[in-house]
Protein backbone atom coordinates (compact mmCIF):
# COMPACT_ATOMS: atom_id res chain seq x y z
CA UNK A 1 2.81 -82.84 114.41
CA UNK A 2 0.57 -84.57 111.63
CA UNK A 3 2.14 -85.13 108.20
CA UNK A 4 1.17 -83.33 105.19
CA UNK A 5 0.02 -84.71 101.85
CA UNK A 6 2.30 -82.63 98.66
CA UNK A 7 -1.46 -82.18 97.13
CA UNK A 8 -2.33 -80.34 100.26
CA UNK A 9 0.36 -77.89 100.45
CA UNK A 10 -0.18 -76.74 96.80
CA UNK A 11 -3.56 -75.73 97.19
CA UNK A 12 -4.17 -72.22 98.53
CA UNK A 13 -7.38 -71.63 100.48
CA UNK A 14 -8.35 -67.48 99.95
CA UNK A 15 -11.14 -66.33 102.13
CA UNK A 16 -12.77 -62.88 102.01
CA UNK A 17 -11.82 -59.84 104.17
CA UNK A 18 -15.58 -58.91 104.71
CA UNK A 19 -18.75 -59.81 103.17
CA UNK A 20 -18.81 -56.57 100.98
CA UNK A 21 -18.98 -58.40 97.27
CA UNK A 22 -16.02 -56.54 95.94
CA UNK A 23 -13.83 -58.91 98.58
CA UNK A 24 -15.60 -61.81 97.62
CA UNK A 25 -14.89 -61.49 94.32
CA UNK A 26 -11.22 -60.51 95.16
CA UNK A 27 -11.00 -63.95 97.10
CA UNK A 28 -12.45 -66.11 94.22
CA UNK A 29 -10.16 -64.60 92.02
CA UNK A 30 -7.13 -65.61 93.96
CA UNK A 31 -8.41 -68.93 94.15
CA UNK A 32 -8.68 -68.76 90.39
CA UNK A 33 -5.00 -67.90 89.80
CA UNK A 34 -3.35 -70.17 92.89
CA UNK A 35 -5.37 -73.05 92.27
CA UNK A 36 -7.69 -73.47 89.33
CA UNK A 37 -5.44 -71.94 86.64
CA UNK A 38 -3.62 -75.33 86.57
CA UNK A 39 -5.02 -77.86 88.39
CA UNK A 40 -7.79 -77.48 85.23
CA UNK A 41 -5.58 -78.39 82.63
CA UNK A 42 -4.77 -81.78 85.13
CA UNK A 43 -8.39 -82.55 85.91
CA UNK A 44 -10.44 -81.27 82.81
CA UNK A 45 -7.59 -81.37 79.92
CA UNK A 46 -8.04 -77.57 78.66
CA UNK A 47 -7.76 -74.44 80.38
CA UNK A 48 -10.86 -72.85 82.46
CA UNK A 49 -12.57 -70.44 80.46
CA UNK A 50 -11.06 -67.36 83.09
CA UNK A 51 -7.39 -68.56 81.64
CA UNK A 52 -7.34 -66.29 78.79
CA UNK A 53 -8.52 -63.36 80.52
CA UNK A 54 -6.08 -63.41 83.21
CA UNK A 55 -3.51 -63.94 80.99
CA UNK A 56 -4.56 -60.84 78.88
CA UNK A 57 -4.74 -59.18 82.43
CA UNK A 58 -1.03 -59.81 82.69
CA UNK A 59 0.00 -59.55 79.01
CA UNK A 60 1.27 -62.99 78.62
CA UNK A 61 0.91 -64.86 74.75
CA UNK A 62 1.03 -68.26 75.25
CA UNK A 63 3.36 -69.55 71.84
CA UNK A 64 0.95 -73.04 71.08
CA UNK A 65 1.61 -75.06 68.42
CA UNK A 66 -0.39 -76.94 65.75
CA UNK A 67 -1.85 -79.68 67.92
CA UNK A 68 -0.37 -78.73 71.85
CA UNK A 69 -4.25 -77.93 72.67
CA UNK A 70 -5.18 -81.97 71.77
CA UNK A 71 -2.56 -82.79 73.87
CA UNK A 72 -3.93 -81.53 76.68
């Protein structure tokens, strides 16, 4: 049995049911919330530009203080 990396075990690959677009979309926006979501704010210091919307989606208010985002 080969060892796993931590890295590799957090990252969640989503593929389509069919080719029909509505799945596709449906994959790449699981992708969105299991992987890009955070690993963003890691690699790129801000949240994608999808981060607001799904958060709206789900009716969550992020409570950010004067200067949080620059700490990013």
């Amino acid at each position: 049995m080969l060892p796993t990396s931590a890295l590799a075990d957090l990252f969640k690959v989503t593929y389509p049911r069919t080719c029909d677009p509505a799945d596709v979309i449906a994959a790449e926006c699981e992708m969105q919330e299991m992987n890009w979501y955070t690993s963003d704010v890691y690699v790129r210091g801000h949240y994608p530009a999808f981060a607001q919307r799904m958060r709206d989606a789900y009716g969550v208010e992020l409570d950010c203080q004067e200067g949080e985002a620059e700490l990013l």
